[in-house]
Structures are given as C-alpha cells and as structure tokens.
Protein backbone atom coordinates (compact mmCIF):
# COMPACT_ATOMS: atom_id res chain seq x y z
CA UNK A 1 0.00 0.00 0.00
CA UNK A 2 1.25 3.63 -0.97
CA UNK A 3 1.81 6.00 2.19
CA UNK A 4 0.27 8.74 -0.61
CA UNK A 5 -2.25 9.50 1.97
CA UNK A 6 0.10 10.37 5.03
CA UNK A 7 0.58 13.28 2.78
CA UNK A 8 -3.20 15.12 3.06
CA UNK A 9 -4.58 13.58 5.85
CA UNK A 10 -7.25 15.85 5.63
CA UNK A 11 -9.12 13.80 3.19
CA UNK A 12 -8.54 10.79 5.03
CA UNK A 13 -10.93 9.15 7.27
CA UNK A 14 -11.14 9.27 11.70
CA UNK A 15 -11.43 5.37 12.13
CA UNK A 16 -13.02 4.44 15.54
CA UNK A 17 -13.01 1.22 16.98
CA UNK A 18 -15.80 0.41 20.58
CA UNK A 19 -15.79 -2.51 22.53
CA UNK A 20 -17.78 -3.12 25.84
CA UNK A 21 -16.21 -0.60 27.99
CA UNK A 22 -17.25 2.16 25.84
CA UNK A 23 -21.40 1.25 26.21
CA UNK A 24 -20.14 1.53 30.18
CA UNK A 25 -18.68 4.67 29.99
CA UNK A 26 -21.35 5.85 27.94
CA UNK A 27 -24.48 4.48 30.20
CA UNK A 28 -22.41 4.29 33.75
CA UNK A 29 -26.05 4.15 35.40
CA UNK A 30 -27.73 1.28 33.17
CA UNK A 31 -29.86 1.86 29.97
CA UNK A 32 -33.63 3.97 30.40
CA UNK A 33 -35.34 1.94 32.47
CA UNK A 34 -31.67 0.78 35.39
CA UNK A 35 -31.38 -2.08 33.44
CA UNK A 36 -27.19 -2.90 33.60
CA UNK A 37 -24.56 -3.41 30.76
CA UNK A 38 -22.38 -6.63 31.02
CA UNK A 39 -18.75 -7.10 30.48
CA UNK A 40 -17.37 -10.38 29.18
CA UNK A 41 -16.29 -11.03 33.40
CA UNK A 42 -19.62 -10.71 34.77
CA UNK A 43 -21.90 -11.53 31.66
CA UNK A 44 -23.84 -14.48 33.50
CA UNK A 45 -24.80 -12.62 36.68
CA UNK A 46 -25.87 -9.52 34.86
CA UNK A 47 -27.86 -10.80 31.85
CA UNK A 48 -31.76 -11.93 33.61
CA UNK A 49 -32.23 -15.44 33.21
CA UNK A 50 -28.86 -16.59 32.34
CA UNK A 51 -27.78 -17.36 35.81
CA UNK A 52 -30.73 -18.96 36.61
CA UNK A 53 -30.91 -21.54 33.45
CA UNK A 54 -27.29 -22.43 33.63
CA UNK A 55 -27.98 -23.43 37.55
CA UNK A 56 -31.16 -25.55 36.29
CA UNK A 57 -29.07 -27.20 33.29
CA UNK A 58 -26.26 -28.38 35.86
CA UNK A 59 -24.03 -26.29 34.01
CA UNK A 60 -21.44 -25.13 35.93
CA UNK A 61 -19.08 -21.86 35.75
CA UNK A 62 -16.29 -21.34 38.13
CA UNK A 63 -15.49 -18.27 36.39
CA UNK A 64 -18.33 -16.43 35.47
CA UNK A 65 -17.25 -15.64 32.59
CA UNK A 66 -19.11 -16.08 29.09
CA UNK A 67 -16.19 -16.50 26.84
CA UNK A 68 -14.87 -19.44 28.28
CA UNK A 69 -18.03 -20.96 29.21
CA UNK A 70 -19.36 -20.54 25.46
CA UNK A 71 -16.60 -21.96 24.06
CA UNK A 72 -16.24 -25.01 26.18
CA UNK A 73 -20.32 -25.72 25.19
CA UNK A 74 -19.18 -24.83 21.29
CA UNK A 75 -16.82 -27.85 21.37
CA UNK A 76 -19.30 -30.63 22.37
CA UNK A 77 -22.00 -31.65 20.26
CA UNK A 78 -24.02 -32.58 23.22
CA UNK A 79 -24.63 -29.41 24.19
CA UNK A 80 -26.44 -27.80 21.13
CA UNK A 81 -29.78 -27.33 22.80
CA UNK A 82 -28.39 -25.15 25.71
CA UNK A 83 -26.60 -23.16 23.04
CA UNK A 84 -29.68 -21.97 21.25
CA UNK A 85 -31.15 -21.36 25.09
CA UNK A 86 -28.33 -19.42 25.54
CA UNK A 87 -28.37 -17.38 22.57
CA UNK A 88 -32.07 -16.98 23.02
CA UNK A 89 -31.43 -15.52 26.91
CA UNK A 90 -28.58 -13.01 25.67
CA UNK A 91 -30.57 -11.47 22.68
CA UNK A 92 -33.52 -11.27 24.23
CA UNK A 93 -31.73 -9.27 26.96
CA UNK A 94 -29.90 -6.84 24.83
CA UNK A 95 -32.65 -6.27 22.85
CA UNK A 96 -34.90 -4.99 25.67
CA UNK A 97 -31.78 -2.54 26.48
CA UNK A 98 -33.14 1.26 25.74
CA UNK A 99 -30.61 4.39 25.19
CA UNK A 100 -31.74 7.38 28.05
CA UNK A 101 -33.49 10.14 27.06
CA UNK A 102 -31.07 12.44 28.06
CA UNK A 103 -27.91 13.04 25.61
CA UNK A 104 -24.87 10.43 26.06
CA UNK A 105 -21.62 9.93 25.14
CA UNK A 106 -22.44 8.08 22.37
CA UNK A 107 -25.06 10.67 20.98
CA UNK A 108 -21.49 13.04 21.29
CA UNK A 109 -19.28 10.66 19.42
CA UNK A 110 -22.03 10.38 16.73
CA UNK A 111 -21.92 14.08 16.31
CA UNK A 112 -18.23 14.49 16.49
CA UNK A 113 -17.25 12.48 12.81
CA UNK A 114 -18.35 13.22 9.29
CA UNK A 115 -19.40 11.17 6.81
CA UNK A 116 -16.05 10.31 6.01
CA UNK A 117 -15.39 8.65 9.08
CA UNK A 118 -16.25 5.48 10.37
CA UNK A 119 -17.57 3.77 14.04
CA UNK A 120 -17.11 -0.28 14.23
CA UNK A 121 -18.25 -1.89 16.94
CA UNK A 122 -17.77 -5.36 18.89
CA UNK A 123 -21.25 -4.50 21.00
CA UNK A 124 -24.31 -6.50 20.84
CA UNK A 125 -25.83 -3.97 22.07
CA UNK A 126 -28.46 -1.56 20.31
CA UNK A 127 -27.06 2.15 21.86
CA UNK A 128 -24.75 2.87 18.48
CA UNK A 129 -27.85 2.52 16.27
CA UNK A 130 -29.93 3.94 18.17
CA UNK A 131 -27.92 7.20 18.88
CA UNK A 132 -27.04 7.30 15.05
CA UNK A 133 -31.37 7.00 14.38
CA UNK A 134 -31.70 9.78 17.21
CA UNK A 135 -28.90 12.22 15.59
CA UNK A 136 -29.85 11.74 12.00
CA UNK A 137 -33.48 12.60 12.98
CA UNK A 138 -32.27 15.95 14.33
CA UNK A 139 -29.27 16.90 11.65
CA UNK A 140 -29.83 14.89 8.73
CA UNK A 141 -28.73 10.90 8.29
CA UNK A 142 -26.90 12.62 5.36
CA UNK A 143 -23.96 14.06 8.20
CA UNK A 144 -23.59 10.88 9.95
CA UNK A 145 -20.47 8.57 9.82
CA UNK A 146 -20.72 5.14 8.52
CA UNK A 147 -20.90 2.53 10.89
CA UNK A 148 -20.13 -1.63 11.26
CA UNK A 149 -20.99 -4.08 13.71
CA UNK A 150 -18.49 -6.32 13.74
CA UNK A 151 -19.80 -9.22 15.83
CA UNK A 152 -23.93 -8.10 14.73
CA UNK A 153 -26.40 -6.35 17.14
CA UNK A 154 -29.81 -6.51 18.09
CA UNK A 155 -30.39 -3.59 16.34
CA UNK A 156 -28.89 -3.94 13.29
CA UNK A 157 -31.03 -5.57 10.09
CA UNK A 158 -29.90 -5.93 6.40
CA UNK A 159 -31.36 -6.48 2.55
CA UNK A 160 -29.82 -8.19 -0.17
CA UNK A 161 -32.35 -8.20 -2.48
CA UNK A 162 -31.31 -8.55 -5.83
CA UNK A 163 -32.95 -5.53 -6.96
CA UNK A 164 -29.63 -4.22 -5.43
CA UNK A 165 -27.72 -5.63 -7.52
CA UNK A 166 -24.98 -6.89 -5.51
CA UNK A 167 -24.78 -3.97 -2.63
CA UNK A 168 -26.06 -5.12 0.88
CA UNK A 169 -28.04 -2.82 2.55
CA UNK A 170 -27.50 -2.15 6.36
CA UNK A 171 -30.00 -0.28 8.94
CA UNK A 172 -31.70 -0.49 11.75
CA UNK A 173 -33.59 -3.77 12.49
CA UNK A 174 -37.61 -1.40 12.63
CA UNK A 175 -36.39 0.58 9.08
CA UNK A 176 -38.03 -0.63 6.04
CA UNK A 177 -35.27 -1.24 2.44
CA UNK A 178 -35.69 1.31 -0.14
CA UNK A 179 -36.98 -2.18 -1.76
CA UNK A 180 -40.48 -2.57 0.46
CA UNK A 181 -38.76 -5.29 2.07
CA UNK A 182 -38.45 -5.71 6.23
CA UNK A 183 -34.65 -5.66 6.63
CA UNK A 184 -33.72 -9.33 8.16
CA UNK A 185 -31.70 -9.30 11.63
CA UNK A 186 -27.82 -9.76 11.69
CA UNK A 187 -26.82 -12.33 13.30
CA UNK A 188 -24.66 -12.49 16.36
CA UNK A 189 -21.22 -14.05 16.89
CA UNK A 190 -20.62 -15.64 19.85
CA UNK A 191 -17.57 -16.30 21.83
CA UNK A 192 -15.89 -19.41 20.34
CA UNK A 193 -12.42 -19.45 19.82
CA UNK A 194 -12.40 -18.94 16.03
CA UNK A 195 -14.91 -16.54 15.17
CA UNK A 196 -16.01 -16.93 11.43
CA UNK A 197 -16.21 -13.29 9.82
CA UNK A 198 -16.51 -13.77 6.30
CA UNK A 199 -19.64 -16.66 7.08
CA UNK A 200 -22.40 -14.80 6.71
CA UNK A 201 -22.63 -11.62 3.96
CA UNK A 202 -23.79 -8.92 6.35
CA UNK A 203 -20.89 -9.18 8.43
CA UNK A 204 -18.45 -10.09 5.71
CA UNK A 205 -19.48 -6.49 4.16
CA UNK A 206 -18.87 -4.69 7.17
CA UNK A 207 -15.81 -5.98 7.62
CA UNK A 208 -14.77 -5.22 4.70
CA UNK A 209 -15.54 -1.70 5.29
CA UNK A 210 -13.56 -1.55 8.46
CA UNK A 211 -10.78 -2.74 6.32
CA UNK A 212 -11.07 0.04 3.91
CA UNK A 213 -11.60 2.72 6.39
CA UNK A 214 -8.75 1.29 8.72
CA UNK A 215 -6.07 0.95 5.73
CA UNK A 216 -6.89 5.09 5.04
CA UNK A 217 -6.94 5.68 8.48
CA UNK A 218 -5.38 9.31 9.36
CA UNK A 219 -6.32 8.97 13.49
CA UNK A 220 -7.40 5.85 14.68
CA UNK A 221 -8.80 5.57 18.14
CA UNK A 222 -9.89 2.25 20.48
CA UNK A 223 -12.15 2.66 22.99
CA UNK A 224 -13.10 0.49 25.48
CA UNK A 225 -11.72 -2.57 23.62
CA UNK A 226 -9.09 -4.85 24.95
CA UNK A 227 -7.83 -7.39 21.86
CA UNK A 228 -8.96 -10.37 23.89
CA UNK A 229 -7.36 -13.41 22.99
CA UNK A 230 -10.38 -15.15 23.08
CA UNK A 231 -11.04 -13.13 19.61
CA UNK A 232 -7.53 -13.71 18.08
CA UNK A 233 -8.96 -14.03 14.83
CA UNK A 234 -10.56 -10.40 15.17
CA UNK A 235 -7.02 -8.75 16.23
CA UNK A 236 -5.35 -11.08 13.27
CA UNK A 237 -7.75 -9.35 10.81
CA UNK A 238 -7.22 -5.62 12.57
CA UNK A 239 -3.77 -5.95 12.82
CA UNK A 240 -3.77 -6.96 8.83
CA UNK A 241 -6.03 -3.87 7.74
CA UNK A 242 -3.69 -1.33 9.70
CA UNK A 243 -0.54 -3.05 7.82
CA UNK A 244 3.36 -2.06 9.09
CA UNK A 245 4.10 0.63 11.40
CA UNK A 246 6.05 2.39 8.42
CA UNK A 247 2.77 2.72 6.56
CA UNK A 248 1.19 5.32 8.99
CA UNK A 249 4.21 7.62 9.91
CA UNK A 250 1.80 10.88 10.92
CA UNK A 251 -1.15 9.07 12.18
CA UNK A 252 -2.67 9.69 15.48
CA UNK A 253 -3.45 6.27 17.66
CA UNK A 254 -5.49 7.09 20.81
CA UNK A 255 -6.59 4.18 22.98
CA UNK A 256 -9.48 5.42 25.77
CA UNK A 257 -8.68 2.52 28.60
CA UNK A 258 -9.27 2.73 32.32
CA UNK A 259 -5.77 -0.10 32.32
CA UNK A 260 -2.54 1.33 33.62
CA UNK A 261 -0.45 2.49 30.57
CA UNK A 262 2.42 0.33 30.52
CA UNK A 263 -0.48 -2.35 29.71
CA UNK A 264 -2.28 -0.57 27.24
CA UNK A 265 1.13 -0.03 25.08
CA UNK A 266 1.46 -3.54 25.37
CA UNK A 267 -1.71 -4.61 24.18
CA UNK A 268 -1.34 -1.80 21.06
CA UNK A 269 1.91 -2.07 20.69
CA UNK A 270 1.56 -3.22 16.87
CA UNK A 271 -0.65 -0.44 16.23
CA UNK A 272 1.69 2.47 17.30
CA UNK A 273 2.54 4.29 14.68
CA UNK A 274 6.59 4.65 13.72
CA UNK A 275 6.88 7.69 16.22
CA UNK A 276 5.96 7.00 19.63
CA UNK A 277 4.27 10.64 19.89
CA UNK A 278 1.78 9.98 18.00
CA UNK A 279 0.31 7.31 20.22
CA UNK A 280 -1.71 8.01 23.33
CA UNK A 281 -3.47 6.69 26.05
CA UNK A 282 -6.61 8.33 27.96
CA UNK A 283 -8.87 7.56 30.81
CA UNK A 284 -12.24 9.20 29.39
CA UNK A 285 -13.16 9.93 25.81
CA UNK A 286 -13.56 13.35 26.11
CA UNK A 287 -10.07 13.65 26.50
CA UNK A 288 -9.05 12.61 23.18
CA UNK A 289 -8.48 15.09 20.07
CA UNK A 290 -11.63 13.48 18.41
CA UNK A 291 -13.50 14.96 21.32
CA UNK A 292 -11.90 18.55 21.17
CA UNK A 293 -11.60 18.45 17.71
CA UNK A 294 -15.40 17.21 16.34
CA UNK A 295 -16.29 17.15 12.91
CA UNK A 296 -12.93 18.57 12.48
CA UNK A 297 -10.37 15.51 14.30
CA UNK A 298 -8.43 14.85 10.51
CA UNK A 299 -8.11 18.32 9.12
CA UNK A 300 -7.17 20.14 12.73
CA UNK A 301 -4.30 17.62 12.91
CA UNK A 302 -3.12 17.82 9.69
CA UNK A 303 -3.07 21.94 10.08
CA UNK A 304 -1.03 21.36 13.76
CA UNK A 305 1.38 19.19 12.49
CA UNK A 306 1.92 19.42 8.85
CA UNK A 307 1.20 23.09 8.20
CA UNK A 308 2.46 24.11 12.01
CA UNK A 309 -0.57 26.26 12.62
CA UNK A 310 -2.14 24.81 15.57
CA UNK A 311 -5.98 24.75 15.80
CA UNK A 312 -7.62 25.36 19.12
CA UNK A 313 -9.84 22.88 20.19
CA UNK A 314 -13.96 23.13 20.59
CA UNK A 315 -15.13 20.70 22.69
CA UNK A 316 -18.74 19.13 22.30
CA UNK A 317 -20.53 21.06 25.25
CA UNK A 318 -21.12 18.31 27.59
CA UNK A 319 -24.00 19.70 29.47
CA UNK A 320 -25.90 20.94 26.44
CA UNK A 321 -29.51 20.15 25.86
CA UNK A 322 -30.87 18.44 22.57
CA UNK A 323 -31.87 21.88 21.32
CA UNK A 324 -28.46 23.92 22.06
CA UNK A 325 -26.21 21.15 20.73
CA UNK A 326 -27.92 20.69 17.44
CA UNK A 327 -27.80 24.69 17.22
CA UNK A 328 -24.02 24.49 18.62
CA UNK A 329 -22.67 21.72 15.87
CA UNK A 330 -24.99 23.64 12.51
CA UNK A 331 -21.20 25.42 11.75
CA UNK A 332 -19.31 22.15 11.47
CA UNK A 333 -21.87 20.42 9.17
C-alpha cells in the first residue's frame, strides 16, 4: 500500500473502533429503564435469566465468565440445545436494552465524525444505532459517519435483495429497504475461539468496510476494547487492515482505557505508529483530540502538524440540551 495518503490527511478518514467498555462509559447508570450493561467477566450474573438456566441445566461456571463458558459448550455436540437457550437468553436481553433520554456519550461521538469517518463496533448492544437513528433525525442521516458491527447487534437488520444488484443494505432492524422489504436481523457471533467473519454476507461487508476505512486511516482511536485473545482471529484481521508501522508515519493512535499504561502499550503495541508521539493513552473519551476536535479531528491535525498552525480545540458542550447542541454543531456540518 502507498503512504500517498500520510501526505493530506485531511481527506482521510477518523477510524473508531468500541468494545464493551465504551457502552459503560457511555451508560455508567444502566440503559432507560436501570437495566445494567455486562462485560465479558460478569456476563452471567448480569444478563436476567442466564444465571438462573445455567444453575437448572447443571451447568457449571467457576469463572463467570461467558467467553470461556461458550466456548467449552461450542466444542461438544451434546450441548447444542443449551446453546440456542443461551443465545435466546442473551438477545432477548440486549434487545430490551433502551438508550436514556437524556444526551450520552455516544449521541457526542455520533456528532463528532463526518461522513467520512467510520464507528465499528464489537457490542451487541443496540445504543450505536440507536444514537445514530436519534442524531440523523435531528441533523440529517446525510452528516452521519458510517458505521459496522463487527460481531452483529440486536439492532442492526440488512437487505440483499437482488434488486440491489450486488450492494447489501445495512439499517436499523424497525427501518423498512428502499426495496419494500423488512430488513432481516444480523446475526450475532458468539464467543468461540475462532470466530467466522466472512460466514455470513452482512458481516463479511462490514468488515470489509472496516478494512477500507482502517487501511486510510489518518487517526485511529480504540475505545473500550481490549484485543482479547479469546477473539484472536478479530485482532489477526485488525492488525492486517492497519498493515506495518512504516505505513502510517503521521497518524494519530489514541486508545481510551481505564488499564494502567504500561499495559495498554502492550496490548497496542503493533498499532503504534513509527513515532511514539503519536500514540496516546486516555482515561475518558472526552479527553481525546476526536472529542476537542469534532467534525474537524483529521483536518485540525493535519493543520497542527503538517502546516504548524495549531488549531484550538472546541469541545462538544457536555452539558448541552438536545436543542443547544444541534444549534451548537450547525457550523461544522
């Protein structure tokens, strides 16, 4: 791959990458109605009913934790009818899940890229979509970013019609195709230890387009996602789309993490770009340049570093209401 677009990284897209810590950070006090988010460590107790039918199945989990427990069950053939039970527990659950009323984080990062740009996502869960539906309603769907769910969501449906001749449409799972048909859920992957992305088309395409926008990358930032090795195959097929450290020499990598540093650049480590300063670590997402720089992350640090006039940074305003922030962001669209 030519580095021809290290050299007008304004053009170039803001890639951004969400695992399960950023639906925490983003919904610290539960979805609308209390109801909690689960991490991969305390999945079982969390998710209603899951607890409760692995304790009548005799199914027992030391750990409590989902990845290893679903791909222990994946290996034996016996145990195909408490897989679908399984399944059937977990989206059931995170389809019930509700974003608040009130603006969130991910309603912010939604408003903060262009068009250009790109959110992928490892979540299940519905809050990306349905912060994307909520913004577009308000400031077009023509100004959002494009968007992948990587392992499917509850939320997500698709069409591939052949009156499309070829192109797989993606939306939300209540939307209606362009076509007149009901757009058919995505399914969900679950945590075996060899995920299979290119199995079904819906999730091959977005992939794909992760690829794309990953390989053009001119700022990439990971939030709340920690490579697990349970999902090698995922980091094998990240670590291929971002290519050699000599192919992004004025990139920005910025991983939001709550982990101590020295682990973080670790875990990263074949993502950091070939100078160490352009690689950094945060607690919160609203410390990050895509969060002081919205609608504005690429060609702000393409001014500051390759034209050396700095741009001053205008952060989302946090405690705006629906009303002032759609006023606030009109400029930038």
């Amino acid at each position: 791959m030519s580095n021809a677009k290290a050299f007008d990284g304004r053009n170039n897209p803001h890639t951004v990458l969400l695992g399960a810590g950023a639906s925490l950070a983003a919904l610290p006090n539960g979805d609308r109605y209390g109801r909690k988010l689960p991490l991969m460590s305390n999945f079982i107790s969390v998710v209603d009913g899951l607890e409760a039918y692995l304790e009548r199945a005799g199914i027992c989990c030391s750990t409590g934790n989902i990845e290893t427990l679903y791909a222990d069950l994946a290996e034996r053939e016996t145990q195909k009818e408490h897989l679908a039970a399984i399944e059937s527990i977990i989206s059931e659950y995170f389809a019930s899940l509700v974003i608040p009323d009130e603006l969130t984080l991910y309603d912010h990062l939604v408003l903060s890229l262009c068009p250009k740009d790109m959110i992928a996502t490892f979540n299940w869960d519905p809050f990306l979509m349905q912060a994307l539906t909520r913004v577009g309603d308000r400031i077009g769907f023509e100004y959002l970013p494009r968007f992948a769910h990587l392992h499917g969501s509850v939320a997500e449906g698709y069409c591939d019609d052949p009156v499309h001749d070829g192109k797989m449409i993606i939306g939300h799972t209540r939307a209606s195709c362009d076509c007149g048909n009901t757009l058919k859920p995505t399914p969900l992957l679950y945590p075996i230890r060899r995920k299979d992305y290119s199995g079904h088309p819906a999730i091959r395409v977005q992939w794909k387009d992760l690829r794309t926008s990953l390989q053009n990358a001119y700022l990439f930032t990971i939030f709340g996602y920690s490579a697990p090795v349970s999902d090698a195959e995922a980091v094998r097929l990240l670590k291929d789309a971002w290519g050699e450290k000599s192919q992004h020499p004025f990139d920005l990598v910025e991983v939001v993490d709550v982990a101590d540093k020295r682990t973080i650049r670790k875990r990263w480590e074949p993502f950091m770009p070939a100078s160490e300063h352009h690689f950094g670590t945060r607690s919160s997402w609203y410390g990050t340049w895509l969060a002081s720089h919205p609608r504005r992350s690429c060609e702000d640090l393409w001014s500051t570093r390759m034209q050396l006039q700095p741009k001053a940074g205008r952060p989302i305003p946090r405690n705006a209401s629906w009303d002032e922030l759609c006023e606030w962001v009109q400029p930038l669209l």
